[in-house]
C-alpha atoms as a PDB file:
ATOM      1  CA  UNK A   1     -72.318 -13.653  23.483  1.00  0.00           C
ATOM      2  CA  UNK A   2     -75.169 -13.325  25.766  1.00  0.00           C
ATOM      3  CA  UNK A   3     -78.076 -14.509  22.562  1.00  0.00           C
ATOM      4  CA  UNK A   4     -75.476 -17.739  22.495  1.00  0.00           C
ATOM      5  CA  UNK A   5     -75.697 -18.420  25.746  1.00  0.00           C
ATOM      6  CA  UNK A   6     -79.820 -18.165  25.672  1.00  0.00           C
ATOM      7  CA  UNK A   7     -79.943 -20.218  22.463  1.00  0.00           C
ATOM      8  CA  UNK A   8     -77.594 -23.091  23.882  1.00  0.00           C
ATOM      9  CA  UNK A   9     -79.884 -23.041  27.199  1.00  0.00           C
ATOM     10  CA  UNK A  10     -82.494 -23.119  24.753  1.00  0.00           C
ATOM     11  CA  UNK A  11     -81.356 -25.930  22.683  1.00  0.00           C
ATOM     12  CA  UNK A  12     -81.211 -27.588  25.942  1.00  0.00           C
ATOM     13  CA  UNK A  13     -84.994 -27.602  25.970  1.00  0.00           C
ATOM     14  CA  UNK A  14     -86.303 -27.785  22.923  1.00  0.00           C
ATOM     15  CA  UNK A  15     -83.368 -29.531  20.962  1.00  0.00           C
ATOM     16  CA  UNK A  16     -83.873 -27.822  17.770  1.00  0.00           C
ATOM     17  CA  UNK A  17     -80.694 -28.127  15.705  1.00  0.00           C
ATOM     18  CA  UNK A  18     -81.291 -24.351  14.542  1.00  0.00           C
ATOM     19  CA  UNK A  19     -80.525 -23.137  17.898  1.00  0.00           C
ATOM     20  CA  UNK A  20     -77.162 -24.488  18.887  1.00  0.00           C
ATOM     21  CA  UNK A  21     -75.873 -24.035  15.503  1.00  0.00           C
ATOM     22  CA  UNK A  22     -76.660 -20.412  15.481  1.00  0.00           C
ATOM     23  CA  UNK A  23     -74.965 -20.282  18.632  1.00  0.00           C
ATOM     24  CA  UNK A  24     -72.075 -22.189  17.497  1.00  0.00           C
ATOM     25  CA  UNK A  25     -71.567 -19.358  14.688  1.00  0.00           C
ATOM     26  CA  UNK A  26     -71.702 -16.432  16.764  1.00  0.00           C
ATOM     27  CA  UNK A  27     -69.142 -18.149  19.053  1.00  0.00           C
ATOM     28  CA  UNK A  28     -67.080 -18.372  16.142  1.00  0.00           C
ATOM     29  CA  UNK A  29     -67.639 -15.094  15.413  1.00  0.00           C
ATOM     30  CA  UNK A  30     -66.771 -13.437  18.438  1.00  0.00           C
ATOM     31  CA  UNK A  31     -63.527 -15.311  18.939  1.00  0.00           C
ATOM     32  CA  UNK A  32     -61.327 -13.506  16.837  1.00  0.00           C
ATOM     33  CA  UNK A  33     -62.072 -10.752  18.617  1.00  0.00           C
ATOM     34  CA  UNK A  34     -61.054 -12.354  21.797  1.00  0.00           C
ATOM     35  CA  UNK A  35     -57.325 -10.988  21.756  1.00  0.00           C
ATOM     36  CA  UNK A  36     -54.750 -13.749  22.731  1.00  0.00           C
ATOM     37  CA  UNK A  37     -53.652 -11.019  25.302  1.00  0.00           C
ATOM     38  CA  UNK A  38     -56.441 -11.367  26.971  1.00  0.00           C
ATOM     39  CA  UNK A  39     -56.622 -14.420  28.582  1.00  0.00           C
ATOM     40  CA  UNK A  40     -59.680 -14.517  30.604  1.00  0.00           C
ATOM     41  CA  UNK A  41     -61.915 -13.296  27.875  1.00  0.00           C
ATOM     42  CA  UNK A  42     -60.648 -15.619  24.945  1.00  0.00           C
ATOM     43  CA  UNK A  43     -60.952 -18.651  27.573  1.00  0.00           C
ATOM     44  CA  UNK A  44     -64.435 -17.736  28.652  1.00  0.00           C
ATOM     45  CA  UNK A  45     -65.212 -18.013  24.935  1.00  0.00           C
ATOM     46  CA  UNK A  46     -63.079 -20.849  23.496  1.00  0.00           C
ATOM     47  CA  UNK A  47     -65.079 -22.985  26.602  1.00  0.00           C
ATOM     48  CA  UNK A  48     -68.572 -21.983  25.418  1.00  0.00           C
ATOM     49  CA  UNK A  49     -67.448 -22.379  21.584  1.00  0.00           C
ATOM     50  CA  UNK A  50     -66.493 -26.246  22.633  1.00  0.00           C
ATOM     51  CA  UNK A  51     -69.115 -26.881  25.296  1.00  0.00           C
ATOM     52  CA  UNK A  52     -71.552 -25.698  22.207  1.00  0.00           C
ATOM     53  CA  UNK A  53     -69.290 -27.886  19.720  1.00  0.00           C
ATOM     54  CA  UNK A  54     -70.023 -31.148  21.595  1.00  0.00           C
ATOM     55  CA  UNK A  55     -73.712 -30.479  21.816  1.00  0.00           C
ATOM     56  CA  UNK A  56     -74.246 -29.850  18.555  1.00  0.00           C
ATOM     57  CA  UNK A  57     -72.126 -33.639  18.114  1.00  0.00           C
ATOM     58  CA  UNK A  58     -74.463 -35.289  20.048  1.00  0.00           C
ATOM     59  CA  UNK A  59     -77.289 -33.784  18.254  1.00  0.00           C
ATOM     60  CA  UNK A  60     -76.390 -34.734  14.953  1.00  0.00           C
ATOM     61  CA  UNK A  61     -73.535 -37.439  15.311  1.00  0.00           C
ATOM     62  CA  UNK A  62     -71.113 -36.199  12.746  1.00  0.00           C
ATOM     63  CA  UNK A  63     -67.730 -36.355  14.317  1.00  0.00           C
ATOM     64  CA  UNK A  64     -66.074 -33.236  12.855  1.00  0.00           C
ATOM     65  CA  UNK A  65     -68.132 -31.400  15.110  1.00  0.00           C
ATOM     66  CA  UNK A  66     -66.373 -33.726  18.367  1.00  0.00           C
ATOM     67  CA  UNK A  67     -62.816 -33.236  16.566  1.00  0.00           C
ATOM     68  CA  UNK A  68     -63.278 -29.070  16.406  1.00  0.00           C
ATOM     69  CA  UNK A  69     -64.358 -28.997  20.439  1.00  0.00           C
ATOM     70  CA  UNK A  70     -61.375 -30.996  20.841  1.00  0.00           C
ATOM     71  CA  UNK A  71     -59.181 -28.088  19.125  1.00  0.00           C
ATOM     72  CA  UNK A  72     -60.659 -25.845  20.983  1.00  0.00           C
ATOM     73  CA  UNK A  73     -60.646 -27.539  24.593  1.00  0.00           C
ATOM     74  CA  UNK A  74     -56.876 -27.789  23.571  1.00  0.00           C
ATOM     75  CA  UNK A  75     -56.337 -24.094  23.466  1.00  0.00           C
ATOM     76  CA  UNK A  76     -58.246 -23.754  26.419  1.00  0.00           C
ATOM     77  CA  UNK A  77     -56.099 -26.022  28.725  1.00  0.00           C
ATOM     78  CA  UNK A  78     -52.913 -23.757  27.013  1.00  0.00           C
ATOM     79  CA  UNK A  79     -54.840 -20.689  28.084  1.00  0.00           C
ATOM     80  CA  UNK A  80     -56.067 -21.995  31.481  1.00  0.00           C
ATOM     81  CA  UNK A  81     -51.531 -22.451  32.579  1.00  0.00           C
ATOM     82  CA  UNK A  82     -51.220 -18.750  31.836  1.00  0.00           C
ATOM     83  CA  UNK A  83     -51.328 -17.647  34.152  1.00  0.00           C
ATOM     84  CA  UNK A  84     -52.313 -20.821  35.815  1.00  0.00           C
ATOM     85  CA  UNK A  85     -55.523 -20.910  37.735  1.00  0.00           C
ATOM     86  CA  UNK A  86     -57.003 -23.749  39.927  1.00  0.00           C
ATOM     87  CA  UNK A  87     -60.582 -23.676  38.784  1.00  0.00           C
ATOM     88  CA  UNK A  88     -59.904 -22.558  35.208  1.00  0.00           C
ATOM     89  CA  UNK A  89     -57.029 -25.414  35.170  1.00  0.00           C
ATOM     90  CA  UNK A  90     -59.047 -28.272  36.554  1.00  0.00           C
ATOM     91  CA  UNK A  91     -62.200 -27.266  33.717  1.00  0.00           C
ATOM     92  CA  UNK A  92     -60.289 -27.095  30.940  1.00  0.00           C
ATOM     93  CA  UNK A  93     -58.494 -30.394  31.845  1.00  0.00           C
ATOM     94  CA  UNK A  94     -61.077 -32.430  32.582  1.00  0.00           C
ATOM     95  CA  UNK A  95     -63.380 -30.806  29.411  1.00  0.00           C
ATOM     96  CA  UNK A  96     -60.647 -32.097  27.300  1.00  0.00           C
ATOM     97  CA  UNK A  97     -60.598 -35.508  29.053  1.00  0.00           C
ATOM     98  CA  UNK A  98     -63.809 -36.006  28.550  1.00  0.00           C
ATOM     99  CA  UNK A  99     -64.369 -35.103  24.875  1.00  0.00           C
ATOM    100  CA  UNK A 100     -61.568 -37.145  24.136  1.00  0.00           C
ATOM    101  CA  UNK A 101     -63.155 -40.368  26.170  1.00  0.00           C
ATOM    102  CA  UNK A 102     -66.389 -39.541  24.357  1.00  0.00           C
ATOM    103  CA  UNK A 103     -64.273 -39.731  20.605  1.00  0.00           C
ATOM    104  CA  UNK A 104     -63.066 -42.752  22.018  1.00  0.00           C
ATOM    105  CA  UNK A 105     -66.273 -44.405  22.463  1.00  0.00           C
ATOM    106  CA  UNK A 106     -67.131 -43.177  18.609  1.00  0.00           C
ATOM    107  CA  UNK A 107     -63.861 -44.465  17.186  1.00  0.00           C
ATOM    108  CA  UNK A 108     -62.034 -46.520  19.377  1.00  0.00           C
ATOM    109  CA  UNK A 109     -58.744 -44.632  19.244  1.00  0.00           C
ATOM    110  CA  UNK A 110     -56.855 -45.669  21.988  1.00  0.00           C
ATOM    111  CA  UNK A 111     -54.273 -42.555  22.148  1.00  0.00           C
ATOM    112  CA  UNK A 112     -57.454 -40.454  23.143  1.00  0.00           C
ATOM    113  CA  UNK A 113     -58.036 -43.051  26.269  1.00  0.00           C
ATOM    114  CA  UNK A 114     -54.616 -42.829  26.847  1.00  0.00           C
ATOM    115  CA  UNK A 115     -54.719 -39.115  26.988  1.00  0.00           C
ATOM    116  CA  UNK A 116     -58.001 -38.910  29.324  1.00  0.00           C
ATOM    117  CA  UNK A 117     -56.344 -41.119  31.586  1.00  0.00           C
ATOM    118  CA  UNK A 118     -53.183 -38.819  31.933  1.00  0.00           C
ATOM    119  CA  UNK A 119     -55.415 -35.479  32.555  1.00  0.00           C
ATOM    120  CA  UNK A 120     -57.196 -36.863  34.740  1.00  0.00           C
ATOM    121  CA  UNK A 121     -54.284 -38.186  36.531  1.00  0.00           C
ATOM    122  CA  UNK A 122     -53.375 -34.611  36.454  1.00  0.00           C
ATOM    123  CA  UNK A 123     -56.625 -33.127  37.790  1.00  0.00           C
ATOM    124  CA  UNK A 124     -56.765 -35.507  40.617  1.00  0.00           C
ATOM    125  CA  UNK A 125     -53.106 -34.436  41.484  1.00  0.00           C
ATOM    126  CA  UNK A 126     -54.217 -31.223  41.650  1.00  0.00           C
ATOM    127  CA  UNK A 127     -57.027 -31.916  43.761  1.00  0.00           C
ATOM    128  CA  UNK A 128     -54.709 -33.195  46.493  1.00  0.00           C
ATOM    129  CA  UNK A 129     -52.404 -30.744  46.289  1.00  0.00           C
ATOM    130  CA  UNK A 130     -54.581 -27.688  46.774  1.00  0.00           C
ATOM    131  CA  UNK A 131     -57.233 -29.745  49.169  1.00  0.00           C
ATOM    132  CA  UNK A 132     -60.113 -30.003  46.658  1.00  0.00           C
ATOM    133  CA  UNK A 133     -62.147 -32.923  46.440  1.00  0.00           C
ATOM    134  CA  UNK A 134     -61.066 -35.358  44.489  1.00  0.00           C
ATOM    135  CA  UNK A 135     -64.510 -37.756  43.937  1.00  0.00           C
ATOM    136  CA  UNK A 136     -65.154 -36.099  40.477  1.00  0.00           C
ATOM    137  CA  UNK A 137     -61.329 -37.195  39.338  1.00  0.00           C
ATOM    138  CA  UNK A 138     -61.754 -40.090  41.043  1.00  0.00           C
ATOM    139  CA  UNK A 139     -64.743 -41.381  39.055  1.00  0.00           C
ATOM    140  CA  UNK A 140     -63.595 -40.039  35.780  1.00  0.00           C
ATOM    141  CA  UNK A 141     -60.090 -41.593  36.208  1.00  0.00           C
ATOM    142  CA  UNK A 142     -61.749 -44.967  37.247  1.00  0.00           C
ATOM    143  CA  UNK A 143     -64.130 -44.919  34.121  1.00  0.00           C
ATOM    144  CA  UNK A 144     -61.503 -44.177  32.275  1.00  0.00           C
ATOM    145  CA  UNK A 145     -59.395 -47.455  33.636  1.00  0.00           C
ATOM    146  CA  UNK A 146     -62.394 -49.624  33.171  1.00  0.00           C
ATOM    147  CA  UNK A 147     -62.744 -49.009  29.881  1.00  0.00           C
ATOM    148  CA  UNK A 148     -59.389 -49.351  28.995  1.00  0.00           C
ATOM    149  CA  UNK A 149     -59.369 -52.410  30.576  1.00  0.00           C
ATOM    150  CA  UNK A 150     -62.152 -53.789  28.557  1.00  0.00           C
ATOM    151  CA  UNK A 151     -59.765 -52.269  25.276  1.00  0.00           C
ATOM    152  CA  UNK A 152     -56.721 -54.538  26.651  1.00  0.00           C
ATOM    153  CA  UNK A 153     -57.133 -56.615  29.008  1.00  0.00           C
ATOM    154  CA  UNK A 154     -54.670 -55.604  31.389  1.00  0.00           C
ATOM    155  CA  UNK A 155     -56.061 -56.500  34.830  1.00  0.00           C
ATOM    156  CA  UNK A 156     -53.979 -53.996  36.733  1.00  0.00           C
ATOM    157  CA  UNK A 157     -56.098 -51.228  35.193  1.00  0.00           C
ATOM    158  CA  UNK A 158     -59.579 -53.223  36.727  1.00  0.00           C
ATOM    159  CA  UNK A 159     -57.871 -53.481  40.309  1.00  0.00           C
ATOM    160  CA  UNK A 160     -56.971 -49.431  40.025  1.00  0.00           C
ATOM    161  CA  UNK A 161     -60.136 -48.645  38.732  1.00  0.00           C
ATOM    162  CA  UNK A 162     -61.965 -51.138  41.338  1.00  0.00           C
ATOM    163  CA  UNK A 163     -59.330 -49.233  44.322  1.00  0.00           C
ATOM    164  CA  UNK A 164     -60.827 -45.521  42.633  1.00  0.00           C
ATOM    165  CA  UNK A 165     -64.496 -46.219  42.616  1.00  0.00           C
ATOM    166  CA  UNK A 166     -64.220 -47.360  46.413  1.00  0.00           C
ATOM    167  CA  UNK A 167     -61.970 -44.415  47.574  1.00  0.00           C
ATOM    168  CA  UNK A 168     -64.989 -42.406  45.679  1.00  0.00           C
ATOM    169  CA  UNK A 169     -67.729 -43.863  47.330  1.00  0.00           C
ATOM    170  CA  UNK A 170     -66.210 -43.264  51.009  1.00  0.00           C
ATOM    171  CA  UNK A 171     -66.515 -39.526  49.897  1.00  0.00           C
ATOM    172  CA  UNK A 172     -69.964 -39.483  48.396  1.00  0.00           C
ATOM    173  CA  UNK A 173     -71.947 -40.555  51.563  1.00  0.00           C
ATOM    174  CA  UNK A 174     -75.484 -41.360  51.332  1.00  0.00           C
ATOM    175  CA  UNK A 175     -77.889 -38.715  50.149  1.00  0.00           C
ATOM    176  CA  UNK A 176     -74.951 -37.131  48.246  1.00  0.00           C
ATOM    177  CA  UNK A 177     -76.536 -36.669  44.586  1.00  0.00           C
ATOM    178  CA  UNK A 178     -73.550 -38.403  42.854  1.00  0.00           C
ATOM    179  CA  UNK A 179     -73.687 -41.392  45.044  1.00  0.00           C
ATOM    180  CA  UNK A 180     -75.963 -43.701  42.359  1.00  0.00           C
ATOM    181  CA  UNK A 181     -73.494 -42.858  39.416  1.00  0.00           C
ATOM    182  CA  UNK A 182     -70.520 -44.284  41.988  1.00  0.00           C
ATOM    183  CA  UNK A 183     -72.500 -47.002  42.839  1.00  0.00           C
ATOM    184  CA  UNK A 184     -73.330 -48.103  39.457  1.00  0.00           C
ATOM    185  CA  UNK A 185     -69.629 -47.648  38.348  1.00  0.00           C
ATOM    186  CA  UNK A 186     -67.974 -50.167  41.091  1.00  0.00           C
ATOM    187  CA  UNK A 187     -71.106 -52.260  40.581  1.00  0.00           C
ATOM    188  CA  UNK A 188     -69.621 -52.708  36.628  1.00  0.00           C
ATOM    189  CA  UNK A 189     -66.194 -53.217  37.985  1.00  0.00           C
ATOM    190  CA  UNK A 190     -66.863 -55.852  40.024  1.00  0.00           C
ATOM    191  CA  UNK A 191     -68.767 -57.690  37.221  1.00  0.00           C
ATOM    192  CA  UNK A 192     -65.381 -57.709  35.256  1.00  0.00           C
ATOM    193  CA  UNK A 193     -63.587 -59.116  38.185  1.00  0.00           C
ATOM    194  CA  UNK A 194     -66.087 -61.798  38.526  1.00  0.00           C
ATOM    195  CA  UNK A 195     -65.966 -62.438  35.054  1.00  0.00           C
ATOM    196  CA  UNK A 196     -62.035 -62.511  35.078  1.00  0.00           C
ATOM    197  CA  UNK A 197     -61.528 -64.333  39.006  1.00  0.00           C
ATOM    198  CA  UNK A 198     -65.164 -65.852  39.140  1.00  0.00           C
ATOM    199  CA  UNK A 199     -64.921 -64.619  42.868  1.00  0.00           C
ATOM    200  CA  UNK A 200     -68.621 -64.773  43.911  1.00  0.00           C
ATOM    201  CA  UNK A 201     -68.639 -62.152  46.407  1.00  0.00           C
ATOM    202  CA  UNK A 202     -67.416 -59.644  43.621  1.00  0.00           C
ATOM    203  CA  UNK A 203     -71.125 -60.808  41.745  1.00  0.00           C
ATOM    204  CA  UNK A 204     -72.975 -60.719  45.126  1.00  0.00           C
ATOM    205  CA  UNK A 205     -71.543 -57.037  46.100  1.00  0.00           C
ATOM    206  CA  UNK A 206     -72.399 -56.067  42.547  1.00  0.00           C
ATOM    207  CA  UNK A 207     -75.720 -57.181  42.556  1.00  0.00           C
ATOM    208  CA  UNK A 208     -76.250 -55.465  45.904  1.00  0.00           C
ATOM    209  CA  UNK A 209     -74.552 -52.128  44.661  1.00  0.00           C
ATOM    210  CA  UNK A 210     -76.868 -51.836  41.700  1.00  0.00           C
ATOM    211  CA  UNK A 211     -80.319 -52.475  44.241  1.00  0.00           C
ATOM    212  CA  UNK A 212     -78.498 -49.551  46.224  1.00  0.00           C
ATOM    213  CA  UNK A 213     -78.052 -47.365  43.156  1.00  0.00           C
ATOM    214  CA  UNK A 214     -81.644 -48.018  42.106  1.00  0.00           C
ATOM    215  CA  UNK A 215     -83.118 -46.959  45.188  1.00  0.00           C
ATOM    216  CA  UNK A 216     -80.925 -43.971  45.372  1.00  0.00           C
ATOM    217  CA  UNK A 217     -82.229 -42.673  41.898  1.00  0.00           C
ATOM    218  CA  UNK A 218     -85.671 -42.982  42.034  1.00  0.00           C
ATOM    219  CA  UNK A 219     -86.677 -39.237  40.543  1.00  0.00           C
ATOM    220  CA  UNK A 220     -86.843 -38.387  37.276  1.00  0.00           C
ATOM    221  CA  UNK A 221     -83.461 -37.123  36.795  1.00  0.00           C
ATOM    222  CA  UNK A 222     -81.421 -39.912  37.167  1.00  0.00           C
ATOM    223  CA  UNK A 223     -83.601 -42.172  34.070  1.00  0.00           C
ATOM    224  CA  UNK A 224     -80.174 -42.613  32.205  1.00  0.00           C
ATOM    225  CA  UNK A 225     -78.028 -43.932  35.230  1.00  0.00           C
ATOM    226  CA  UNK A 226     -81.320 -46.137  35.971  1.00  0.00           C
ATOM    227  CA  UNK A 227     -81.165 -47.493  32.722  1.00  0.00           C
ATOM    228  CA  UNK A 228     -77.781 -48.675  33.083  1.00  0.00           C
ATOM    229  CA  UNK A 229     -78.119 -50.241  36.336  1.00  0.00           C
ATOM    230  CA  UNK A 230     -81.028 -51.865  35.417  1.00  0.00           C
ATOM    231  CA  UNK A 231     -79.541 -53.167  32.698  1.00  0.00           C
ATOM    232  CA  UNK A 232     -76.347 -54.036  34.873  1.00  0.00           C
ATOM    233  CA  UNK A 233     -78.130 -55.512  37.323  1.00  0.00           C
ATOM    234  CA  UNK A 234     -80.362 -57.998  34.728  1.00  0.00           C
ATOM    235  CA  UNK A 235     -76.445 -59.108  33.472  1.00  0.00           C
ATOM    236  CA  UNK A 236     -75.860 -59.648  36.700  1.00  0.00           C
ATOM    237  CA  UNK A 237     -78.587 -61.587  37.419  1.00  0.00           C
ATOM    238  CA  UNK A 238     -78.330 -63.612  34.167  1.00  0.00           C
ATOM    239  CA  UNK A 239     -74.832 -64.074  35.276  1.00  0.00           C
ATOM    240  CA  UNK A 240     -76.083 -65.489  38.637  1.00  0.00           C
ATOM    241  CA  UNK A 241     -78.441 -68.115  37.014  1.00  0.00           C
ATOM    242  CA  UNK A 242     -76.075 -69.608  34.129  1.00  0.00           C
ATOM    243  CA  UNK A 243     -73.572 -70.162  36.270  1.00  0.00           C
ATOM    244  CA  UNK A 244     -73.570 -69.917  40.358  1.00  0.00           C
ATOM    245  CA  UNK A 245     -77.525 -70.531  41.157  1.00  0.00           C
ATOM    246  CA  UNK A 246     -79.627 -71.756  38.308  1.00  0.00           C
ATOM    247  CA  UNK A 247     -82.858 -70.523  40.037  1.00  0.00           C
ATOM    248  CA  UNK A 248     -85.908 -69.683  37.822  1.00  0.00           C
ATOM    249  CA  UNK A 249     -85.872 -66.531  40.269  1.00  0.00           C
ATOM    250  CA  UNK A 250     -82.699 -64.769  39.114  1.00  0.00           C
ATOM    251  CA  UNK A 251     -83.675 -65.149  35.620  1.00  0.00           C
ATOM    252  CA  UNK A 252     -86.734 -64.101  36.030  1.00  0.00           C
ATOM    253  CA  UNK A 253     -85.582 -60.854  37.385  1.00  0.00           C
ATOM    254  CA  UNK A 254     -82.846 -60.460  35.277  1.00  0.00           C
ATOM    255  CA  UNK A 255     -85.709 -60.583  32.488  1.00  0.00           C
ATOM    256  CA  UNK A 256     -87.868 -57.862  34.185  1.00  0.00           C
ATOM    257  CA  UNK A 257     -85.163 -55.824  34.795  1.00  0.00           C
ATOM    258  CA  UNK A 258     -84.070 -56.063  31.170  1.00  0.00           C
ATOM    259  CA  UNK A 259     -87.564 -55.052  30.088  1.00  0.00           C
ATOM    260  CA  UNK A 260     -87.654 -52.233  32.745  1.00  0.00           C
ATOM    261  CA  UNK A 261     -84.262 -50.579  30.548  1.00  0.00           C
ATOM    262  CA  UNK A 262     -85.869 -50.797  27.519  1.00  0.00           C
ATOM    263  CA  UNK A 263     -88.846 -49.213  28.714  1.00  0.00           C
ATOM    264  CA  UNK A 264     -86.827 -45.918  29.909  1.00  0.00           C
ATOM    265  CA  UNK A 265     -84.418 -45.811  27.113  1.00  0.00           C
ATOM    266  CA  UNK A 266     -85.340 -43.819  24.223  1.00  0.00           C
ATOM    267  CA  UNK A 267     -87.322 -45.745  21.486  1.00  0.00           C
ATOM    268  CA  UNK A 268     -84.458 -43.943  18.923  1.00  0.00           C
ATOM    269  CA  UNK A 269     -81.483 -44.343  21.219  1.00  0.00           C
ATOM    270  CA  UNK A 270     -77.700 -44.981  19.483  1.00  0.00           C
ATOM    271  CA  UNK A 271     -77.245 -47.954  22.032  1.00  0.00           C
ATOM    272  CA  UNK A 272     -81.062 -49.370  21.847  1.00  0.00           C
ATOM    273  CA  UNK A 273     -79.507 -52.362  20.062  1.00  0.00           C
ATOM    274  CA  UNK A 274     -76.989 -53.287  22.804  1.00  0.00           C
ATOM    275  CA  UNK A 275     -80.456 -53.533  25.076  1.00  0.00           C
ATOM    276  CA  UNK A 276     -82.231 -55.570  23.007  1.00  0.00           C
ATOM    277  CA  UNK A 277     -79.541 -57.951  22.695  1.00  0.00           C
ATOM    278  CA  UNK A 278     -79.198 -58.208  26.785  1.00  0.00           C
ATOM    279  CA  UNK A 279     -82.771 -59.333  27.051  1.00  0.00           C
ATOM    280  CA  UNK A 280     -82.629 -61.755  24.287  1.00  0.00           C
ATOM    281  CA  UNK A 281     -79.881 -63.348  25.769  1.00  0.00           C
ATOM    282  CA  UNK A 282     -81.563 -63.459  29.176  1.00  0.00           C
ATOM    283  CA  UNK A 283     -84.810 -65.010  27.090  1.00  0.00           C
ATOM    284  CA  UNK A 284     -82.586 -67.742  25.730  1.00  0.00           C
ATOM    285  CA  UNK A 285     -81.266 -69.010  28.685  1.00  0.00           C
ATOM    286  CA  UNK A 286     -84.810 -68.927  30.403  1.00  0.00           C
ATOM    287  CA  UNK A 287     -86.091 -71.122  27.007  1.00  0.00           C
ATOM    288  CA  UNK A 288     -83.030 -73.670  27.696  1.00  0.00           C
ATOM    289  CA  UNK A 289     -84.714 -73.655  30.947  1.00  0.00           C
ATOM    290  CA  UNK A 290     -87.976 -73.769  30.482  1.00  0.00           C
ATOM    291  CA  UNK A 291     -88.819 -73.908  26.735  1.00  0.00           C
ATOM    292  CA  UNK A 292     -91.635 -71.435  27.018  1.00  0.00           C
ATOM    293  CA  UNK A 293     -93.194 -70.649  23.528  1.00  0.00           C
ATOM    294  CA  UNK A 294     -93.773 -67.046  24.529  1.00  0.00           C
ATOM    295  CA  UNK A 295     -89.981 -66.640  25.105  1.00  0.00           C
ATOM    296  CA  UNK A 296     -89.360 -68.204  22.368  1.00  0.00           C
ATOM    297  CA  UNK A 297     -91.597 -66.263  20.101  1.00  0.00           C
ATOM    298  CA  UNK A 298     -90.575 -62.711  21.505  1.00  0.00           C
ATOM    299  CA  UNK A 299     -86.739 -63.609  21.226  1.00  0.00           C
ATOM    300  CA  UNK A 300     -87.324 -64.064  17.399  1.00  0.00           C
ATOM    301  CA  UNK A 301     -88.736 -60.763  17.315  1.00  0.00           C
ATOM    302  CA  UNK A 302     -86.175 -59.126  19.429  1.00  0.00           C
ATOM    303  CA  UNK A 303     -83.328 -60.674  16.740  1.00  0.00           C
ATOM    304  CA  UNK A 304     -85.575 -58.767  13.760  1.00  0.00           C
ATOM    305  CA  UNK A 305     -85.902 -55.845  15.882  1.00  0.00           C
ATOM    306  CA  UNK A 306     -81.475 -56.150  16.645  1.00  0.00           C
ATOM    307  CA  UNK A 307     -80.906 -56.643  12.952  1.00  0.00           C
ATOM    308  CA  UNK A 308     -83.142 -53.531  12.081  1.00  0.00           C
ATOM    309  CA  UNK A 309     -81.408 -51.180  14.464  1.00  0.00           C
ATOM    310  CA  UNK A 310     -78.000 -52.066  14.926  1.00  0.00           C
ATOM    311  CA  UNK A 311     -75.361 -49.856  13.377  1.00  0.00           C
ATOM    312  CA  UNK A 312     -73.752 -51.043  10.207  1.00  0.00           C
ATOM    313  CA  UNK A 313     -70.397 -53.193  10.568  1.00  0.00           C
ATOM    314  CA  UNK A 314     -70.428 -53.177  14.345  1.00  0.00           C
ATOM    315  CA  UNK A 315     -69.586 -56.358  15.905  1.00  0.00           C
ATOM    316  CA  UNK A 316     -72.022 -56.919  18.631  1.00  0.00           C
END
């Protein structure tokens, strides 16, 4: 188990497909030999058998990959209640909730929110009861709630997951190195409320969340969260101008900010379309402005650009 282990930290380097698939197959392998009466041994391996699963998903985007970690994150939580331990328990759990969010965003399947949102539920219960703390079930639950709120429209799942982003962010202080990802979650939430009470101050505290999330992610590692509240924060700001301020100055940084996402995301990205379309839309509101010929110009080539990457029969 130990060359899986170096080939999936290798993988995580290099990205050659060759090395997480190997891995994948000696998992496999081993398992069987993993006796069901030992517990400890068969869970150690049926995590790194799905935690290998989902990488090699992400890698190549074929979903049977996702639905096989899902089996196996299954077992896992079965394994992890006998006999029950807090740290095996609250892994497994949330492992599973999160590969089945992930399927979610691939398929749309609202059962598999619906089942995040209970474990979750679950792990956060936990949390309380034993003392842990609860800011990682906190964010995952409130995710979870956005998004199904964006699925159905039911506004008592944007006030929860408003309610769990804030208790969150009282216990990620700043200079704690999840802080940005909080920051950037309530700063989405709030742009749903505006959009559904057009309360101002939710826009204004969004906008101000997003600056606060930006400057707490300025190294390297954080270039994906930057990337979404850059692009969060040019909505915003595009929000701001059509219909609160109509100053040339919020467009015009809702534009740069746009173009500052596209420049971190990857040129090959799944989502690179969604981008595009942001700053177009930020570009036509500018020429109904302005009627630049540059803007103008460069939003026809964005639309191309859209057409050419986005994914057949989505709806965007």
């Amino acid at each position: 188990m130990n060359l899986a282990t170096i080939l999936c930290l290798r993988f995580d380097h290099t990205h050659e497909d060759r090395d997480i698939e190997e891995a994948v197959q000696i998992y496999q392998d081993i398992l069987p030999s993993r006796s069901e009466n030992s517990i400890p041994n068969r869970l150690t391996c049926l995590t790194k058998l799905a935690t290998a699963l989902q990488s090699q998903f992400e890698a190549c985007q074929q979903l049977n990959y996702l639905d096989e970690a899902i089996q196996y994150w299954r077992e896992a939580v079965e394994k992890s209640r006998s006999p029950p331990v807090l740290s095996s328990l609250l892994d497994s759990h949330t492992s599973l909730a999160d590969a089945l969010y992930r399927r979610f965003d691939e398929v749309s399947h609202i059962p598999d929110l619906e089942e995040a949102i209970a474990l979750h539920h679950f792990t956060l219960s936990l949390r309380r009861d034993y003392h842990k703390a609860e800011d990682p079930s906190l964010h995952s639950l409130g995710r979870c709630l956005l998004r199904r709120f964006v699925h159905t429209s039911n506004t008592n799942d944007l006030e929860q997951a408003i309610t769990y982003h804030r208790r969150e962010l009282h216990c990620r202080p700043a200079g704690n190195d999840s802080r940005p990802s909080t920051l950037e979650a309530l700063a989405s939430a709030l742009c749903h409320h505006y959009d559904i009470h057009g309360t101002q101050d939710s826009l204004d505290e969004a906008i101000v969340l997003y600056n606060q999330a930006l400057q707490s992610s300025l190294d390297g590692r954080h270039n994906d969260l930057r990337v979404l509240c850059l692009s969060g924060l040019g909505a915003a700001l595009h929000r701001c101008f059509d219909e609160v301020t109509g100053s040339t100055q919020d467009i015009d940084a809702s534009i740069a900010n746009h173009r500052r996402a596209l420049e971190l995301y990857s040129p090959h990205g799944r989502l690179r379309y969604k981008f595009l379309s942001r700053l177009a839309a930020a570009l036509l509101s500018r020429i109904d402005h302005s009627g630049l010929e540059e803007d103008i110009h460069e939003r026809v080539s964005l639309h191309c650009r859209i057409i050419e990457q986005c994914p057949p029969g989505s709806v965007d």
